[in-house]
Protein backbone atom coordinates (compact mmCIF):
# COMPACT_ATOMS: atom_id res chain seq x y z
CA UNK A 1 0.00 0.00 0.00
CA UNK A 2 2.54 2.37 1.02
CA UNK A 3 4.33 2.03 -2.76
CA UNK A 4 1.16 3.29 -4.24
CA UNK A 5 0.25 5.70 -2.12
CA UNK A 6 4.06 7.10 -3.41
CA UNK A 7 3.09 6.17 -6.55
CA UNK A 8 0.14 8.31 -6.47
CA UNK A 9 1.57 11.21 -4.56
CA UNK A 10 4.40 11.81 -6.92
CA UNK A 11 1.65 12.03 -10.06
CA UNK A 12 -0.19 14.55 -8.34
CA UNK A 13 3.27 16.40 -7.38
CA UNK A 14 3.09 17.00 -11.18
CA UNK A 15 -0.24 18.70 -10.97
CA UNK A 16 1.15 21.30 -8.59
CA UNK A 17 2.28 24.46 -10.27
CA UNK A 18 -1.10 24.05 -12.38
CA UNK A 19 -4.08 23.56 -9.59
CA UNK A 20 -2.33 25.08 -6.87
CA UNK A 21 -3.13 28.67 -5.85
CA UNK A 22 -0.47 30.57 -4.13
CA UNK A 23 -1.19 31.50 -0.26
CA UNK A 24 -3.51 34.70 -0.08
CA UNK A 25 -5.60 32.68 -2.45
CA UNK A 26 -8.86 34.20 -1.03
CA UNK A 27 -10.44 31.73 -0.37
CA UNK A 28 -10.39 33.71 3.85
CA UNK A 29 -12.17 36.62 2.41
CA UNK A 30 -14.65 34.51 0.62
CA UNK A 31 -13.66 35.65 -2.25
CA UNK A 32 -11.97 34.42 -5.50
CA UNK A 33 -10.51 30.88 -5.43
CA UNK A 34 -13.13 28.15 -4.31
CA UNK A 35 -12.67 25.55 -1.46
CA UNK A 36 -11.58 22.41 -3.08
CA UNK A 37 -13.31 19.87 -1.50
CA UNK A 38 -11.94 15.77 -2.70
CA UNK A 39 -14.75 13.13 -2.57
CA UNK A 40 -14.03 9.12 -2.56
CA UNK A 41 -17.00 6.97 -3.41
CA UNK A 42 -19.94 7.16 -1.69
CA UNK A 43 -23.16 9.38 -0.66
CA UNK A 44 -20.85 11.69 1.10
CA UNK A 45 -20.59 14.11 -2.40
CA UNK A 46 -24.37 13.92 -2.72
CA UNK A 47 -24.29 15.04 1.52
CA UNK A 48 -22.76 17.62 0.80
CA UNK A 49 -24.23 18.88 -2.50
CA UNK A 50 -27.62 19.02 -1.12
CA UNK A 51 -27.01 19.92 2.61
CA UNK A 52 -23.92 21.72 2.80
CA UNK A 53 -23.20 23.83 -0.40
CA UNK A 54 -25.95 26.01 -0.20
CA UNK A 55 -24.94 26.95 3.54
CA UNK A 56 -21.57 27.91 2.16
CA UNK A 57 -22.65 29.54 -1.01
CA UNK A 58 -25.33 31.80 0.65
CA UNK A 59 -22.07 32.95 2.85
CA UNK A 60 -20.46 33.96 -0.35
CA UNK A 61 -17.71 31.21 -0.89
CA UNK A 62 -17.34 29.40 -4.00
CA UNK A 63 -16.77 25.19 -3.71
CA UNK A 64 -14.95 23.34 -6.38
CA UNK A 65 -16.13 19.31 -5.89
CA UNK A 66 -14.16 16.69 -7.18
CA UNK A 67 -14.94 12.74 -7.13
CA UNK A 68 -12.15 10.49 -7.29
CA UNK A 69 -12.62 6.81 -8.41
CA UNK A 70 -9.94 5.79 -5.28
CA UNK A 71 -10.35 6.89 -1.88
CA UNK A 72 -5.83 5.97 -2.21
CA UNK A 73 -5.94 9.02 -4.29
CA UNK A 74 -7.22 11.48 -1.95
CA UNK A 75 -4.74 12.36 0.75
CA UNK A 76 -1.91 12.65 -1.68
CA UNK A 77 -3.88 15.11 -3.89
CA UNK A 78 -3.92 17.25 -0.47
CA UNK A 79 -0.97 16.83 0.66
CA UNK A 80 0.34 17.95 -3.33
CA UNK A 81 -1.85 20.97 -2.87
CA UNK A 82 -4.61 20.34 -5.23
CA UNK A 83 -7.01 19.74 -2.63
CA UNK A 84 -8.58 22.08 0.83
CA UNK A 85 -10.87 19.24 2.20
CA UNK A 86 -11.63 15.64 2.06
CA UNK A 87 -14.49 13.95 2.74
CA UNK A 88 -14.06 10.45 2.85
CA UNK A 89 -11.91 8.71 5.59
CA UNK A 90 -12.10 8.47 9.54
CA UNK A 91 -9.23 9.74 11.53
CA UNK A 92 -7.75 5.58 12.55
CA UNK A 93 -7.35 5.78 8.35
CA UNK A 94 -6.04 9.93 7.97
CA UNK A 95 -3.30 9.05 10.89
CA UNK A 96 -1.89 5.66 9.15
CA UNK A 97 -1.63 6.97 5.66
CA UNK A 98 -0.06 10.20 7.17
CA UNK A 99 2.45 8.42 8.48
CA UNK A 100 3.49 7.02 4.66
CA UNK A 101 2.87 10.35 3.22
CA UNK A 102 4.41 12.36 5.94
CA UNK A 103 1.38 14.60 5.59
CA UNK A 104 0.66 16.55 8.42
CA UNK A 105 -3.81 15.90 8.12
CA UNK A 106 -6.25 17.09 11.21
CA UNK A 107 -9.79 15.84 11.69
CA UNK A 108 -11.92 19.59 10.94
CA UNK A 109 -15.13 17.64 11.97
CA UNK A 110 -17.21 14.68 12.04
CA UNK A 111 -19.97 13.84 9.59
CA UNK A 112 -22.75 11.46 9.60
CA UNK A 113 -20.87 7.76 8.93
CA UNK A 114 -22.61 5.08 6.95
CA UNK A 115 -21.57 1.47 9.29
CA UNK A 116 -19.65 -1.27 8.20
CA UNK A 117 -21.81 -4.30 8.18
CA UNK A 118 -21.62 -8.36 7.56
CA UNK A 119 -23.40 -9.16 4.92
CA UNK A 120 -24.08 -12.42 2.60
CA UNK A 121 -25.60 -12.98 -0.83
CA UNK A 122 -25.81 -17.01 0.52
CA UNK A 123 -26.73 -17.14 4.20
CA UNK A 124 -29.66 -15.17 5.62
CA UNK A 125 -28.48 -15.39 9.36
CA UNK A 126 -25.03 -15.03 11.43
CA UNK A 127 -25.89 -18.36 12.54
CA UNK A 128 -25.52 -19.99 9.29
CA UNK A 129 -21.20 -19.57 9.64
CA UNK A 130 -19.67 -22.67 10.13
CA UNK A 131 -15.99 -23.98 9.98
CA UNK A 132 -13.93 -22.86 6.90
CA UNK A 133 -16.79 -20.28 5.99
CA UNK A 134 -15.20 -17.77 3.72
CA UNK A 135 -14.94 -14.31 4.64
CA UNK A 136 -14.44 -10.73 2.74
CA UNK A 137 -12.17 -8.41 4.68
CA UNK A 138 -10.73 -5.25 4.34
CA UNK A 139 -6.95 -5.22 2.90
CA UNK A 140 -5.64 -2.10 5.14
CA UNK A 141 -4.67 -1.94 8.41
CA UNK A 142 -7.08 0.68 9.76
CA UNK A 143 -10.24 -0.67 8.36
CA UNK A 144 -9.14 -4.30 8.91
CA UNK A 145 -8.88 -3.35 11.91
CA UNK A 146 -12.43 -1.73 12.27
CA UNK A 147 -14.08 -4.91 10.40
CA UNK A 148 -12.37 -7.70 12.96
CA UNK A 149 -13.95 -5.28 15.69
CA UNK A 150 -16.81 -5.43 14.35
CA UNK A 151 -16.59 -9.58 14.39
CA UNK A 152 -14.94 -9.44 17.53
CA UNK A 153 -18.25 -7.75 18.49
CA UNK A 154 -20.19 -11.19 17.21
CA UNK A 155 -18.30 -13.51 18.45
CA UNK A 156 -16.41 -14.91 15.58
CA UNK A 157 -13.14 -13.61 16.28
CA UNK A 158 -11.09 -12.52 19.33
CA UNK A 159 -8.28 -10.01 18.74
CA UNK A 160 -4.76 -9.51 20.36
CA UNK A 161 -5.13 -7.32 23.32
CA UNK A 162 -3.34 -3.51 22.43
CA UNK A 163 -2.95 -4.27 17.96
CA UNK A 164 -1.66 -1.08 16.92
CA UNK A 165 -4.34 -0.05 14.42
CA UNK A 166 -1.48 1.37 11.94
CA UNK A 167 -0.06 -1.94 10.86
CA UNK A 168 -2.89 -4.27 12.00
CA UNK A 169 -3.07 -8.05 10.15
CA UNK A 170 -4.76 -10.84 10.18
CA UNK A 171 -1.81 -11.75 12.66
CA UNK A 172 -3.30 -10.12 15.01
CA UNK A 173 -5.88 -12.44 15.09
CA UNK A 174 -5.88 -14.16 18.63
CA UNK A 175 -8.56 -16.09 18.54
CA UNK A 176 -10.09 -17.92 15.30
CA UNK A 177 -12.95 -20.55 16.88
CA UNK A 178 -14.88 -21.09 12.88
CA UNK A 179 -11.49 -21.56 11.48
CA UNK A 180 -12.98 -18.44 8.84
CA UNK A 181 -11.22 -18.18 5.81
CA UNK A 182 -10.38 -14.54 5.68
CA UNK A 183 -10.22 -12.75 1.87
CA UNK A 184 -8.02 -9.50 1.86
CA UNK A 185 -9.87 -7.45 -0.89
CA UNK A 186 -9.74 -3.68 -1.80
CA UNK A 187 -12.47 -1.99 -0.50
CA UNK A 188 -13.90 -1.67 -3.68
CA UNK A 189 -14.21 -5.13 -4.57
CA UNK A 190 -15.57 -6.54 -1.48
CA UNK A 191 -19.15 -5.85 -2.89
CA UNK A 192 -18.33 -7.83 -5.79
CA UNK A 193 -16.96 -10.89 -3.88
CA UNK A 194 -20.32 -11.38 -2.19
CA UNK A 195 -21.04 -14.44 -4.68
CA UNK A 196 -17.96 -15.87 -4.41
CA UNK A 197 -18.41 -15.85 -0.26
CA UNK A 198 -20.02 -17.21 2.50
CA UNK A 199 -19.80 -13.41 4.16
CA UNK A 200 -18.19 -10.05 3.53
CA UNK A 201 -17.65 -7.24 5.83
CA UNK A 202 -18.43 -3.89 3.84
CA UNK A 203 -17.97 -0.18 4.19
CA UNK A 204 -21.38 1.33 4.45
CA UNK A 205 -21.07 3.83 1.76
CA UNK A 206 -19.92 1.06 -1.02
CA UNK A 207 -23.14 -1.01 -0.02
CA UNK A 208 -25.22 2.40 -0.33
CA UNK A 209 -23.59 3.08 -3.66
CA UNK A 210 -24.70 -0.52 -5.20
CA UNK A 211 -28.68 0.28 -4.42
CA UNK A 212 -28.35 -2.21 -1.26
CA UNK A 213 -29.52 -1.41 2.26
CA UNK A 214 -28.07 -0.87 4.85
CA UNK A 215 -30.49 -2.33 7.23
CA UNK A 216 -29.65 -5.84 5.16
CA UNK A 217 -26.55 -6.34 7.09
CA UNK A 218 -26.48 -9.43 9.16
CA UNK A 219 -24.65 -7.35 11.78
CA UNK A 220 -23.59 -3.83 11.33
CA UNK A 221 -21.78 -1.04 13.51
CA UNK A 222 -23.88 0.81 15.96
CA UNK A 223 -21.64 3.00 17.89
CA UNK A 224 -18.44 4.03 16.02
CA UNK A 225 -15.36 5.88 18.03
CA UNK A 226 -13.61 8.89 17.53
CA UNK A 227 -11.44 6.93 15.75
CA UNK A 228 -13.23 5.02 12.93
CA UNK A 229 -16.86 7.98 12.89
CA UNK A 230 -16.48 9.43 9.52
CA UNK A 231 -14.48 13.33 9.16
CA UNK A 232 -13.88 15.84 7.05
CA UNK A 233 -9.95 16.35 6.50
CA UNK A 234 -7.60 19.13 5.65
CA UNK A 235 -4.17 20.10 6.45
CA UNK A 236 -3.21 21.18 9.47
CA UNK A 237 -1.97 24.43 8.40
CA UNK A 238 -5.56 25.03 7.13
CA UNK A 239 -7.20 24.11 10.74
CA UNK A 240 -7.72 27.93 11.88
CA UNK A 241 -8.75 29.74 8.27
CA UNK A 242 -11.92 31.26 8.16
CA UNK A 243 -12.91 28.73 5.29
CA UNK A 244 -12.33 25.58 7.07
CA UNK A 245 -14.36 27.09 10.27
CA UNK A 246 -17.35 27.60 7.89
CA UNK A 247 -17.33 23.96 6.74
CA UNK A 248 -17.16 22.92 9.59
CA UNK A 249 -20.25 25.40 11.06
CA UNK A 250 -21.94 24.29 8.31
CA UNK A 251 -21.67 20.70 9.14
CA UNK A 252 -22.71 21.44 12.78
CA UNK A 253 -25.96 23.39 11.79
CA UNK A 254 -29.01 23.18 12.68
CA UNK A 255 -30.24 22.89 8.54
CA UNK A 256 -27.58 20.77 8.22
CA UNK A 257 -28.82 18.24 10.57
CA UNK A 258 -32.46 18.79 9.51
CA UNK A 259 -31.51 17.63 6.12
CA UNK A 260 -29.63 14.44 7.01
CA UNK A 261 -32.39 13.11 9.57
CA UNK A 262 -35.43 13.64 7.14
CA UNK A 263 -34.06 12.24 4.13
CA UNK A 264 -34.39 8.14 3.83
CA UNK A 265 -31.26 7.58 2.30
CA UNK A 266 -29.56 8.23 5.30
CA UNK A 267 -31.07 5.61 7.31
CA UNK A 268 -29.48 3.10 9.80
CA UNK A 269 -25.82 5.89 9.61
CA UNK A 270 -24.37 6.73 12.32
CA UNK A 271 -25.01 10.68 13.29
CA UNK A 272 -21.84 12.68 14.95
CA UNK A 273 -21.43 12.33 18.23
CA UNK A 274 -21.87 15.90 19.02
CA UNK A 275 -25.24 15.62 17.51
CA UNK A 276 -26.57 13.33 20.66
């Protein structure tokens, strides 16, 4: 992982003297260059589109949104300077790749989170897994980490006492009573393993993405920590400009919240923690 996240990084190095503003950009006196906000895949573009762009555009700032196919793509195009704000990872994930990078990322705030959940195209119950029952899993350490807590949670797996979330494996698997027979994917191809499986464990906004439920899971998250609940990212240079402290109010209003909680979609997510 860390070779392409290099990889990527020095691409997007490429991109700099082109998409980068120079400092006084405007962006502080809402005027001039837009926020650029980085999306990976998921409702979280749409969440923002319809609930927090007009916030920000009735305070006079302009917002240029970009998707990216890869969520590995992301934090490099920030750290190169192409990017503000990210909207895509929780802080467990920001602090591992940061490490590779050597990107200095802060949490700004916390956002509604869709779960990770078990789910199965074969079995209709968590009581169908038996030994050798095959089993989709995250491939990087921080959300490996977050879907063997999540069967920890279930009993189907007991984990090392103190893993260090940054390079967590399936080594760190203390415990292994079903014998499962764990399948490292990429995030993005976990939903497609589901008929090749007896179970997959799936990021919440890849199962929204494919027209699925959420409230399908066979188990799914229902309190997430500070470390794995969903943020918004920038650097941490950025932390204190006037822009980033409107995102984030934006986030935190009142509208804001109002839009989330009456809109089916959103169902079954996780809301911020600050919003209880």
């Amino acid at each position: 992982m860390k070779k392409r996240l290099i990889a990527v990084s020095a691409a997007l190095a490429l991109m700099l003297t082109a998409c980068s503003p120079a400092s006084g950009d405007g962006k502080d006196s809402n005027e001039s260059a837009p926020i650029r906000v980085g999306f990976g895949v998921g409702l979280y573009e749409q969440m923002f589109r319809d609930g927090i762009l007009p916030i920000l555009e009735e305070e006079g700032y302009k917002v240029d949104m970009q998707s990216f196919s890869q969520n590995l793509q992301l934090n490099p195009a920030m750290k190169e300077g192409s990017l503000d704000l990210t909207v895509f990872q929780n802080t467990s994930y920001m602090d591992s790749v940061g490490k590779e990078l050597d990107s200095d990322m802060s949490k700004l705030n916390f956002i509604p989170s869709a779960p990770q959940g078990v789910y199965s195209d074969k079995h209709k119950s968590l009581d169908d897994v038996k030994d050798g029952s095959s089993v989709t899993v995250p491939q990087d350490p921080a959300t490996l980490h977050r879907a063997m807590s999540l069967l920890e949670s279930i009993d189907w797996v007991t984990l090392r006492e103190g893993a260090e979330v940054s390079t967590f494996s399936l080594n760190d698997i203390e415990e292994n009573p079903y014998n499962l027979d764990f399948k490292p994917l990429d995030l993005a191809q976990a939903i497609t393993s589901l008929p090749d499986v007896d179970f997959a464990v799936i990021n919440g906004n890849y199962i929204t993405t494919s027209g699925r439920l959420i409230s399908s899971a066979l188990a799914v998250e229902k309190v997430l920590s500070d470390d794995t609940q969903l943020i918004t990212s920038v650097m941490t240079a950025d932390l204190d400009k006037d822009w980033a402290k409107a995102v984030a109010d934006a986030y935190n209003s009142q509208a804001f919240k109002d839009y989330v909680l009456g809109e089916p979609v959103y169902e079954g997510w996780v809301m911020p923690p600050n919003w209880k």
